[in-house]
C-alpha atoms as a PDB file:
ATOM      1  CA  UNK A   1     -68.215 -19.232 -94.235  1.00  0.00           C
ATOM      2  CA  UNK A   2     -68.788 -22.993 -92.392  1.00  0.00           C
ATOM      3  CA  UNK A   3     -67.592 -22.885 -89.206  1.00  0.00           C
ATOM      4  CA  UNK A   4     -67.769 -25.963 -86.435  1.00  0.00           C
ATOM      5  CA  UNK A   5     -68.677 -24.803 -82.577  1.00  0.00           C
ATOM      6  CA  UNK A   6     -67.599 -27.308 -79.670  1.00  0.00           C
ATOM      7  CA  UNK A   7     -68.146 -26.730 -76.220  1.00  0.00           C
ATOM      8  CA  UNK A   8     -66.086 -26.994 -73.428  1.00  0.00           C
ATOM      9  CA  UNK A   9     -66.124 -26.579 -69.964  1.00  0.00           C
ATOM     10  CA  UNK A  10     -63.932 -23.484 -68.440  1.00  0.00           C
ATOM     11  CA  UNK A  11     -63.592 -25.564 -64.837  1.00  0.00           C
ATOM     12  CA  UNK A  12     -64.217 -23.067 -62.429  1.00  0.00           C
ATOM     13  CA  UNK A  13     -67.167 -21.516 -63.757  1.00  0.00           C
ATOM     14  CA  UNK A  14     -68.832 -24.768 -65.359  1.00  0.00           C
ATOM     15  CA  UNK A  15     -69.899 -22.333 -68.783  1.00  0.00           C
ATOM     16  CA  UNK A  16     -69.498 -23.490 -71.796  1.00  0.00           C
ATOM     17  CA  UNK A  17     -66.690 -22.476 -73.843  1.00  0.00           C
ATOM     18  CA  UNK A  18     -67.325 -21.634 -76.917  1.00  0.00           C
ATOM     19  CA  UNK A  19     -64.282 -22.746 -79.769  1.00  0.00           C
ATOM     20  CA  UNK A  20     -64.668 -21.926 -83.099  1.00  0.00           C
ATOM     21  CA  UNK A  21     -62.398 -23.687 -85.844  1.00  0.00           C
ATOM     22  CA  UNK A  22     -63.225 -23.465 -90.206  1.00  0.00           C
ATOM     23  CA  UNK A  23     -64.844 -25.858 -91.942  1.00  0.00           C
ATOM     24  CA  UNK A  24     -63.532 -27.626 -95.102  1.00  0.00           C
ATOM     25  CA  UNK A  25     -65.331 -25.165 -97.602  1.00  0.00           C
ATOM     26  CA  UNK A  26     -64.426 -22.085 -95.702  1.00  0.00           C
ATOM     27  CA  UNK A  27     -60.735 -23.699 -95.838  1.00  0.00           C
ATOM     28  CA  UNK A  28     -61.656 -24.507 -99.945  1.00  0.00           C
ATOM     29  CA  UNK A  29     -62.230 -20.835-100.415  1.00  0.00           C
ATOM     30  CA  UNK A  30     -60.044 -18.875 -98.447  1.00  0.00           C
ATOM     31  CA  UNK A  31     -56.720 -21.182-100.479  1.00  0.00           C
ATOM     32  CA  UNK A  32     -58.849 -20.270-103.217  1.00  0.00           C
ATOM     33  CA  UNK A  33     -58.726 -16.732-103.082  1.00  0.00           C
ATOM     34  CA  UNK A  34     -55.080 -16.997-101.892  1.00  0.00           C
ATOM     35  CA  UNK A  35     -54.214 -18.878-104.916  1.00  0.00           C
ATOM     36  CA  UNK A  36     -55.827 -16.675-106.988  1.00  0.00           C
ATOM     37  CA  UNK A  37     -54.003 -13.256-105.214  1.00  0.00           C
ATOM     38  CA  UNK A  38     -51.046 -14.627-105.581  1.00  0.00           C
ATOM     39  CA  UNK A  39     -50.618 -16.020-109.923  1.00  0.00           C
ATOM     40  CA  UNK A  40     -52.217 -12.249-110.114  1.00  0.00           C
ATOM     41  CA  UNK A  41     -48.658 -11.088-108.192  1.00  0.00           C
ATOM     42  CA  UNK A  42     -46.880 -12.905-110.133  1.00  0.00           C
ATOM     43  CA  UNK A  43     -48.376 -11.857-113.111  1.00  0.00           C
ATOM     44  CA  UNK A  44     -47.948  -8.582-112.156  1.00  0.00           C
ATOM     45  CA  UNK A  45     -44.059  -8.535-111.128  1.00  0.00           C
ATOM     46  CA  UNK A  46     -43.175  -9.680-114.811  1.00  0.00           C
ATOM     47  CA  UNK A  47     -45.494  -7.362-116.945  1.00  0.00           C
ATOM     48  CA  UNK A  48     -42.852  -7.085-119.277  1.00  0.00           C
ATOM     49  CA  UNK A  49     -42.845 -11.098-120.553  1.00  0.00           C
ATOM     50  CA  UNK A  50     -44.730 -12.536-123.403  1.00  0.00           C
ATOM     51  CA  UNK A  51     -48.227 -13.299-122.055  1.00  0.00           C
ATOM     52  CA  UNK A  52     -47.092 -17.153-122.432  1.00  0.00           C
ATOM     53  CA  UNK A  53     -44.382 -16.753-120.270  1.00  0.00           C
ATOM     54  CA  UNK A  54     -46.054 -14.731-117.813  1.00  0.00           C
ATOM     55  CA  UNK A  55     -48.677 -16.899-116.952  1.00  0.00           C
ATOM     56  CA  UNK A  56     -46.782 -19.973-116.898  1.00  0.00           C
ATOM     57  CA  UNK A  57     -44.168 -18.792-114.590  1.00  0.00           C
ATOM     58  CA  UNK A  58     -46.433 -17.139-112.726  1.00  0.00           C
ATOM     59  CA  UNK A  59     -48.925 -20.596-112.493  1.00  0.00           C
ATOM     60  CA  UNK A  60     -45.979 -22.547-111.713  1.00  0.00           C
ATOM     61  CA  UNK A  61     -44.408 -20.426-109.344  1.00  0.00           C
ATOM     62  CA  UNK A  62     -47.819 -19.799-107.271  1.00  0.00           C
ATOM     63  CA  UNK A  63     -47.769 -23.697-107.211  1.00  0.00           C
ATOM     64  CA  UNK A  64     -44.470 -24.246-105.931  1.00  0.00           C
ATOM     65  CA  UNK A  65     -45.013 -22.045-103.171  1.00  0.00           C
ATOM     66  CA  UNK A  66     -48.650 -23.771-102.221  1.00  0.00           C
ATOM     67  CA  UNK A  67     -46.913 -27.182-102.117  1.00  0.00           C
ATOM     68  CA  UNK A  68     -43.294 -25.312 -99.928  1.00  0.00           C
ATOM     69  CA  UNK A  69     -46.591 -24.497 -97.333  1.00  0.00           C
ATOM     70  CA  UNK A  70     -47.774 -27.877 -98.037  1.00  0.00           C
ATOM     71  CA  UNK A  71     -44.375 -29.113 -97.196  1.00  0.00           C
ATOM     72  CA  UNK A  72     -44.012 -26.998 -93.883  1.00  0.00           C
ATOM     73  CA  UNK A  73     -46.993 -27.313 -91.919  1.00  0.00           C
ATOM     74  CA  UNK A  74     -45.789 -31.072 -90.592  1.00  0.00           C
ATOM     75  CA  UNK A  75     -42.558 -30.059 -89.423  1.00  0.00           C
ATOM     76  CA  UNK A  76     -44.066 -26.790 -87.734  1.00  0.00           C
ATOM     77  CA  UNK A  77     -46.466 -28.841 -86.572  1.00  0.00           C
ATOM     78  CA  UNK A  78     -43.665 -31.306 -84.826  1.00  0.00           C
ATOM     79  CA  UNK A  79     -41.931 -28.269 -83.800  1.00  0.00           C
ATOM     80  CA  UNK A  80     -44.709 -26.276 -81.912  1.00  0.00           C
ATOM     81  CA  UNK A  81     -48.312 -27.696 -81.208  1.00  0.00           C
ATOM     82  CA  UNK A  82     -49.338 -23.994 -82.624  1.00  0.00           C
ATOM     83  CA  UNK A  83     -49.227 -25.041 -85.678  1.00  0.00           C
ATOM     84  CA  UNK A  84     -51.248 -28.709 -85.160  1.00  0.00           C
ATOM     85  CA  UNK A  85     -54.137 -26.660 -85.827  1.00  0.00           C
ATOM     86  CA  UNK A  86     -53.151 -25.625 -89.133  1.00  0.00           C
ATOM     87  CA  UNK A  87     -52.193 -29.694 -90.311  1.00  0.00           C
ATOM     88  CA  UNK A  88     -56.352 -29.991 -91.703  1.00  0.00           C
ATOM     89  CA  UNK A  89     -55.283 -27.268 -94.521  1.00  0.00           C
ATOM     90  CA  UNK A  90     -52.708 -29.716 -95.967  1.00  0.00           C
ATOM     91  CA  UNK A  91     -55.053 -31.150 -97.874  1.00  0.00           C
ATOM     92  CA  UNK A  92     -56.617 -28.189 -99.412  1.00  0.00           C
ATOM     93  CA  UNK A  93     -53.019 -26.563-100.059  1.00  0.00           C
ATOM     94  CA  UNK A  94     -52.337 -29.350-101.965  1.00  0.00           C
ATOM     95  CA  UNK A  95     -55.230 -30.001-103.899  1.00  0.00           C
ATOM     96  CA  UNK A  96     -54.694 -26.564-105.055  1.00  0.00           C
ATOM     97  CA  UNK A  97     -50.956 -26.712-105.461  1.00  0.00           C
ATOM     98  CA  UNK A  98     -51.760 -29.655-107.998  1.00  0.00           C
ATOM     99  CA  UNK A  99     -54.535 -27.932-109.752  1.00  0.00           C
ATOM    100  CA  UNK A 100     -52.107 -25.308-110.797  1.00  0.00           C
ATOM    101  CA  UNK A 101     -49.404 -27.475-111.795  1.00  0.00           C
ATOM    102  CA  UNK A 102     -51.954 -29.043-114.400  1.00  0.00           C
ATOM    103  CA  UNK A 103     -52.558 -25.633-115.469  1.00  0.00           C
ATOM    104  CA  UNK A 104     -49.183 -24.544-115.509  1.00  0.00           C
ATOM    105  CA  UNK A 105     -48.536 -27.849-118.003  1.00  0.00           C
ATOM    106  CA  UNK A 106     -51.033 -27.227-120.035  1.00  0.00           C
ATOM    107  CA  UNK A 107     -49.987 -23.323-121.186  1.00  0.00           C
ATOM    108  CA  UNK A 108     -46.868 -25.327-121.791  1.00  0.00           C
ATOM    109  CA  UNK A 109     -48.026 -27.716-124.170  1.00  0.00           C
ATOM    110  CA  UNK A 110     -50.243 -25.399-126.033  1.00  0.00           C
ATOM    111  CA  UNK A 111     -48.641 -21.973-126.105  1.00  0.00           C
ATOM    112  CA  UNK A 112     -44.919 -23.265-125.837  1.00  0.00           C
ATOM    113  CA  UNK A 113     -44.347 -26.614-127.769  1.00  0.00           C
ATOM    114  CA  UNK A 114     -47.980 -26.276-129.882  1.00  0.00           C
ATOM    115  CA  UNK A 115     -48.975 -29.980-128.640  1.00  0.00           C
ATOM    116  CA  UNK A 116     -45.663 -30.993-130.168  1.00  0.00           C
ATOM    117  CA  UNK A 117     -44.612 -33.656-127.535  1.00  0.00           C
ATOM    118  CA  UNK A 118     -41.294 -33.723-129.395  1.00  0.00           C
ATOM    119  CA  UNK A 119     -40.364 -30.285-128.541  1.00  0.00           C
ATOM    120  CA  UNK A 120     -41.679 -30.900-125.342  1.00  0.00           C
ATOM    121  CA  UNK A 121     -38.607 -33.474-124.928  1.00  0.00           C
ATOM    122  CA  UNK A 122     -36.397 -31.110-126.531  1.00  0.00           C
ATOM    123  CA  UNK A 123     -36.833 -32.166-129.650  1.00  0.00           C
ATOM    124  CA  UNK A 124     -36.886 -30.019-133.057  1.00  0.00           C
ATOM    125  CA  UNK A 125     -37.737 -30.785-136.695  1.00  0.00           C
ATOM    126  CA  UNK A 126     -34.921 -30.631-138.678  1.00  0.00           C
ATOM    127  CA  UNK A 127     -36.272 -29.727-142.410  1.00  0.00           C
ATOM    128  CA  UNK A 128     -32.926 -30.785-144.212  1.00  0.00           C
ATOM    129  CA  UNK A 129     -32.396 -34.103-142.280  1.00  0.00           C
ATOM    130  CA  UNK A 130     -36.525 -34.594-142.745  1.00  0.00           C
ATOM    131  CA  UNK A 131     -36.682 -35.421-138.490  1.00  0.00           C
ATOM    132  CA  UNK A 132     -36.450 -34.268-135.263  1.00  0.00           C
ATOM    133  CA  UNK A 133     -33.130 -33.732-133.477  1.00  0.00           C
ATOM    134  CA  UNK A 134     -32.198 -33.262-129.988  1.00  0.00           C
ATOM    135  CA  UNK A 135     -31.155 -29.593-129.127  1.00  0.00           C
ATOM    136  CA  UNK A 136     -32.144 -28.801-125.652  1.00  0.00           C
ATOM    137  CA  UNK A 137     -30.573 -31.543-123.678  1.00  0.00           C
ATOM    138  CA  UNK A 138     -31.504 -30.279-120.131  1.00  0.00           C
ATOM    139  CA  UNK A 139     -34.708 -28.802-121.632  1.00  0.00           C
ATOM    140  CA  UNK A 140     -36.388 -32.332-122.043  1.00  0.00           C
ATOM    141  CA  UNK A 141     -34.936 -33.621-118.766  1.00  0.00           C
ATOM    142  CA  UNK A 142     -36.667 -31.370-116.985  1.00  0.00           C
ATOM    143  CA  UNK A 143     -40.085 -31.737-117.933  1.00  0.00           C
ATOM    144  CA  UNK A 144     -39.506 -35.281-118.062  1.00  0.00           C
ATOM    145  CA  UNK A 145     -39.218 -34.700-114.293  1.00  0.00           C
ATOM    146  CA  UNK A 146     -42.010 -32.134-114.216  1.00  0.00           C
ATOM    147  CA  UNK A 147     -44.434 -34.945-115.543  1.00  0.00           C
ATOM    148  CA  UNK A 148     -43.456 -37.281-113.003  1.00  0.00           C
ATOM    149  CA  UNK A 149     -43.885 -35.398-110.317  1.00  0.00           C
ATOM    150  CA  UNK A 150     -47.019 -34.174-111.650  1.00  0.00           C
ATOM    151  CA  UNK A 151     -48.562 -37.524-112.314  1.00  0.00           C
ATOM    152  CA  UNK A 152     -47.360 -38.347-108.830  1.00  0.00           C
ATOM    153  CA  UNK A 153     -48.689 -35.160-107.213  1.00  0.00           C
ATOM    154  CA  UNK A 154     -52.273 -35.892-108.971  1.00  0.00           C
ATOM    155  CA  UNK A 155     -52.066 -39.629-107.363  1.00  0.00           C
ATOM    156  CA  UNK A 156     -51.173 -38.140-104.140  1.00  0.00           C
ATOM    157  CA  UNK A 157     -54.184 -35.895-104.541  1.00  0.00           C
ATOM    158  CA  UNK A 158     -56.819 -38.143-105.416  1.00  0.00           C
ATOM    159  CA  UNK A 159     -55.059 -40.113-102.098  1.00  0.00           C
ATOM    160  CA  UNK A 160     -55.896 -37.564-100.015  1.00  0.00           C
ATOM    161  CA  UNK A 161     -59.064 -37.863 -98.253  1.00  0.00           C
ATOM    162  CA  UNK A 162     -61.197 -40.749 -96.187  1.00  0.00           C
ATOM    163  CA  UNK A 163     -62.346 -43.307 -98.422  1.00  0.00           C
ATOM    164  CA  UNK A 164     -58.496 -44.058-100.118  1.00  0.00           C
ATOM    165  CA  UNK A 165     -57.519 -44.108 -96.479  1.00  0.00           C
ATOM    166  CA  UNK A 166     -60.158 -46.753 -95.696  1.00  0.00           C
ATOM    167  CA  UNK A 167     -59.561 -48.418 -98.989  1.00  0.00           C
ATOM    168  CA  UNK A 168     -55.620 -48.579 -99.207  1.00  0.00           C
ATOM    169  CA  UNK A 169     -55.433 -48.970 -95.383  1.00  0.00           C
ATOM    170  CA  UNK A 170     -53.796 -47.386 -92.864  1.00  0.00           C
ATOM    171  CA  UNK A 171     -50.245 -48.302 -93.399  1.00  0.00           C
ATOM    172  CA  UNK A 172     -50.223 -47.956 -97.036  1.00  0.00           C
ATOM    173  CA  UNK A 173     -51.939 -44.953 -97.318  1.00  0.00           C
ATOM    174  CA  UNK A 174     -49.396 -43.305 -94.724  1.00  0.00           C
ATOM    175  CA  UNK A 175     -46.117 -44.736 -96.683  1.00  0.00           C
ATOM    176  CA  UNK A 176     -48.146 -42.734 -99.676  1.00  0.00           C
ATOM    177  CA  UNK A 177     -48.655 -39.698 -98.119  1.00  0.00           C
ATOM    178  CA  UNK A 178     -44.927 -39.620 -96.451  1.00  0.00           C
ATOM    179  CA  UNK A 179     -43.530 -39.896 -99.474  1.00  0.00           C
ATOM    180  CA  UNK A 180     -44.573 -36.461-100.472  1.00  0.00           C
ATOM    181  CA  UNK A 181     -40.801 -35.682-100.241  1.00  0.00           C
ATOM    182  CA  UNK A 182     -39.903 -37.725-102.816  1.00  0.00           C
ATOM    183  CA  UNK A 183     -42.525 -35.120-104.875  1.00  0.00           C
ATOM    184  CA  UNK A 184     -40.889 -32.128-103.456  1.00  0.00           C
ATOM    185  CA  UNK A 185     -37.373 -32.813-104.597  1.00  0.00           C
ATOM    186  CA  UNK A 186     -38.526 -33.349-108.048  1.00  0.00           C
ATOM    187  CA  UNK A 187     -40.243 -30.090-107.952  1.00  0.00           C
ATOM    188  CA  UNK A 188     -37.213 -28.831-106.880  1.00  0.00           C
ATOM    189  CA  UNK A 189     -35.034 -29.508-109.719  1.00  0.00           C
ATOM    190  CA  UNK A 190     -37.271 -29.149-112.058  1.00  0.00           C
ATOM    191  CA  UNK A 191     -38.263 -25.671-110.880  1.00  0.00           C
ATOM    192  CA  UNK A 192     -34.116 -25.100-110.394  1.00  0.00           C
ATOM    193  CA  UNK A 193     -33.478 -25.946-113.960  1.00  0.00           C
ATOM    194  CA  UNK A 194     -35.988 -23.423-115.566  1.00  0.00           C
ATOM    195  CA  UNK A 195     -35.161 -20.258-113.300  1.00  0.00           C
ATOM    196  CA  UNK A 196     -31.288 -21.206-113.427  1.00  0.00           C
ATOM    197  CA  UNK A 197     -30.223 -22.976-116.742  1.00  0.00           C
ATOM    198  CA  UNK A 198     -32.819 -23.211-119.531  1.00  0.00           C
ATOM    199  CA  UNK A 199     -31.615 -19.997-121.235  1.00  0.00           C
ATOM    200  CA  UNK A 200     -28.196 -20.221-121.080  1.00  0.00           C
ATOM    201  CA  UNK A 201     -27.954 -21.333-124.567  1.00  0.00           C
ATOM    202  CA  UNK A 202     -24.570 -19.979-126.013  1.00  0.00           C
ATOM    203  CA  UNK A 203     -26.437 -19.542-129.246  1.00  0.00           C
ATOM    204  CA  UNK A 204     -28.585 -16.719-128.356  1.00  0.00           C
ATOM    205  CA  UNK A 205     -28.397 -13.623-126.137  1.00  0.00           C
ATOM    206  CA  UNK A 206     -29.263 -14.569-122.214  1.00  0.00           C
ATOM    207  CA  UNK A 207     -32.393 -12.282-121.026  1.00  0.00           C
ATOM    208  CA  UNK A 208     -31.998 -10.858-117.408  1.00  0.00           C
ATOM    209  CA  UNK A 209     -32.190 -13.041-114.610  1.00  0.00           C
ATOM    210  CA  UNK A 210     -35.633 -14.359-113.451  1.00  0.00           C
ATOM    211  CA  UNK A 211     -36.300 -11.941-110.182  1.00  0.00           C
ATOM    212  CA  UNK A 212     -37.429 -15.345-108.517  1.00  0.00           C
ATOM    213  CA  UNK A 213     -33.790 -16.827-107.901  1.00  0.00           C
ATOM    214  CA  UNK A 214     -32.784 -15.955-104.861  1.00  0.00           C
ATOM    215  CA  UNK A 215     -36.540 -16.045-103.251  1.00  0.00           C
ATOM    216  CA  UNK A 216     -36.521 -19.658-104.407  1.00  0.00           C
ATOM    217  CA  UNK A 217     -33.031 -20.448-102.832  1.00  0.00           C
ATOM    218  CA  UNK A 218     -34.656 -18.594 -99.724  1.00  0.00           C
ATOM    219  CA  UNK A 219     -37.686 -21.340 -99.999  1.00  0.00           C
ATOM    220  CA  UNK A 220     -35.614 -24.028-100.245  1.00  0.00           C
ATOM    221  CA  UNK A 221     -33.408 -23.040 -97.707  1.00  0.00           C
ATOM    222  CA  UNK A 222     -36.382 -22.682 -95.501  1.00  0.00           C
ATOM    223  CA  UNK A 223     -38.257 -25.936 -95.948  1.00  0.00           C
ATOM    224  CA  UNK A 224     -34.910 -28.263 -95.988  1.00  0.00           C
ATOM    225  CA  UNK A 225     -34.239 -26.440 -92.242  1.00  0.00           C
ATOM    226  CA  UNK A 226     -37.735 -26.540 -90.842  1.00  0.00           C
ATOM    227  CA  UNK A 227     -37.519 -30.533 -92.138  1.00  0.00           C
ATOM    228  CA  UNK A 228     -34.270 -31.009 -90.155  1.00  0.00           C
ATOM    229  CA  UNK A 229     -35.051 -29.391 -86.721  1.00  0.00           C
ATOM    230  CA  UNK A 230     -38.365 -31.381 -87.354  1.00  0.00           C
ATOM    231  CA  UNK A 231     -36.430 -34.612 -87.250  1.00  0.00           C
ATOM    232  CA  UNK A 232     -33.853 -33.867 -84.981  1.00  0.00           C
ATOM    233  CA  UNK A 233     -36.682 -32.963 -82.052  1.00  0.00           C
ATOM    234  CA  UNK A 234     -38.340 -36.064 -83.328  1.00  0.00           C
ATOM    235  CA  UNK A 235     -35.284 -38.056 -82.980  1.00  0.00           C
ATOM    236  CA  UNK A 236     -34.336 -36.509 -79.569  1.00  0.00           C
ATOM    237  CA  UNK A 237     -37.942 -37.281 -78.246  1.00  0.00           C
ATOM    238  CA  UNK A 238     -37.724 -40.769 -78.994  1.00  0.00           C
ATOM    239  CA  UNK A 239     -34.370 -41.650 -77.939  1.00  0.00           C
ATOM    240  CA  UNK A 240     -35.535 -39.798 -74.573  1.00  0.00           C
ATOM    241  CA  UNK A 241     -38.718 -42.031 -74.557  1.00  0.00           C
ATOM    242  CA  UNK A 242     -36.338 -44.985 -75.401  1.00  0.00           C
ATOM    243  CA  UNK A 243     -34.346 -44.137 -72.013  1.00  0.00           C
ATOM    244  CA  UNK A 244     -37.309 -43.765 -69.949  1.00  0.00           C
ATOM    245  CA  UNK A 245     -38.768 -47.376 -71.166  1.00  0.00           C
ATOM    246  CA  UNK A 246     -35.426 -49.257 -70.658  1.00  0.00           C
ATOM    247  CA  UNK A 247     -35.553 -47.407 -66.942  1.00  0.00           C
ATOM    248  CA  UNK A 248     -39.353 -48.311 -66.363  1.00  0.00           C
ATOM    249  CA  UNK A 249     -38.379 -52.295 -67.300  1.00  0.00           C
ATOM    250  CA  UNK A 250     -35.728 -52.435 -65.057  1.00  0.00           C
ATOM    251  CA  UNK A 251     -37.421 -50.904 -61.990  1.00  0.00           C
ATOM    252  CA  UNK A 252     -36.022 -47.917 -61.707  1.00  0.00           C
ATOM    253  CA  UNK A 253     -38.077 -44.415 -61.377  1.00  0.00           C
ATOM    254  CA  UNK A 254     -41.390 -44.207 -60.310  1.00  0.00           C
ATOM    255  CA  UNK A 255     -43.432 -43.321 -63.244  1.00  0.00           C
ATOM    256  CA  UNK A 256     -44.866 -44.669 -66.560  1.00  0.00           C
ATOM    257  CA  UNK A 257     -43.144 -43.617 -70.067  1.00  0.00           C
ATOM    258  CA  UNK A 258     -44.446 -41.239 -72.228  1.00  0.00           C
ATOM    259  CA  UNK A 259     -46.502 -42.308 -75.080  1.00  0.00           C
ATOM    260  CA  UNK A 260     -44.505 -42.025 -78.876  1.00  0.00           C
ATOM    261  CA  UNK A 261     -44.547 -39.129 -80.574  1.00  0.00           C
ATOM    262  CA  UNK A 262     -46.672 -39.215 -83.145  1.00  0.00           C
ATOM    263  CA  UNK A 263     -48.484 -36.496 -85.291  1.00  0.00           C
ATOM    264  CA  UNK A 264     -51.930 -36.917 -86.283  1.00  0.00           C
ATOM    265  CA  UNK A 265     -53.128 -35.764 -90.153  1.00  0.00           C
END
């Protein structure tokens, strides 16, 4: 594995310190072999599904929980400077997370719906009427969502390194990246629908409950909280820096204000 040395000096002693940190292919491989550990898990924990169904659950769940990690390492990150050190795998967790949502799409289309983007929308031929008909209401809704948050996961990823940053500017390219939440809450429902409603059709019998419910409440649950404390120590470092200016302008205390809280990529 790549790995970066920088020296320091310890002070006292004047040697070098030695600090070691991983390189972007080390990161690459290790989410990698995480990714892979984990649709294997999956796969595993269902061995009773139709092969179609186990891999695309087990794809799409692997990729929900790279982009919840995704999701969480800013507002750790705000929360602790731990966990700054951890904000260069975003990228990689993401790339990934999007790599196995196109995946995940694709068993859809060709083992679920057979490349019939009717069914897809929750369509179905109807052989007497000679033409499709809706029947699965919520079915098409969903991946309607699904497809928009995958085209805009795919534009985030392509976003995410230097050269879009240099090309769309800094500004722009940090209103794109911010609005990664946007992307999560679509993932969310759609993800909600398929583990909580999709077969709850009163015309056929209901098969157990997907295992994955109450983990994926849990995950939720998680990532909305760590997102809140995030913004209320944001908030509450602000105002305080807000107090300190108004007190520095007006002569009172005796030292400068603290620079704004901000969180470097």
């Amino acid at each position: 594995m790549s790995q970066t040395v920088s020296n320091e000096s310890s002070g006292i002693s004047g040697k070098p310190k030695r600090r070691w940190s991983l390189g972007w292919k080390s990161r690459h491989f290790l989410v990698l072999l995480i990714s892979v550990l984990g649709t294997y898990a999956f796969l595993e924990s269902r061995a009773q599904w139709s092969d179609m169904h186990r891999w695309n659950r087990a794809i799409g769940d692997m990729s929900v929980i790279l982009v919840a990690i995704s999701m969480s390492i800013g507002p750790l990150a705000r929360l602790s400077a731990i966990f700054r050190k951890a904000i260069p795998w975003r990228r990689e967790i993401g790339i990934y997370g999007v790599l196995l949502a196109i995946i995940h799409t694709a068993i859809i289309l060709v083992g679920w719906v057979d490349w019939d983007l009717a069914r897809l929308f929750g369509f179905e031929y109807h052989p007497l009427k000679g033409t499709y008909v809706m029947v699965k209401h919520g079915f098409g809704l969903a991946n309607v969502i699904g497809i928009v948050a995958l085209l805009y996961s795919i534009v985030l990823a392509l976003a995410s390194n230097d050269w879009s940053q240099r090309v769309l500017g800094g500004p722009v390219w940090k209103f794109l990246q911010q609005s990664a939440y946007v992307l999560w809450m679509l993932i969310v429902i759609h993800t909600a629908y398929f583990l909580y409603m999709n077969f709850l059709d009163y015309h056929r019998n209901t098969p157990d409950p997907n295992w994955a419910q109450w983990p994926f409440v849990g995950l939720i649950l998680f990532v909305s909280l760590l997102q809140f404390a995030a913004f209320v120590k944001t908030w509450r470092l602000k105002r305080k820096s807000g107090r300190k200016s108004d007190s520095w302008d007006s002569g009172e205390g005796s030292v400068a204000p603290p620079a704004q809280f901000t969180l470097s990529r």
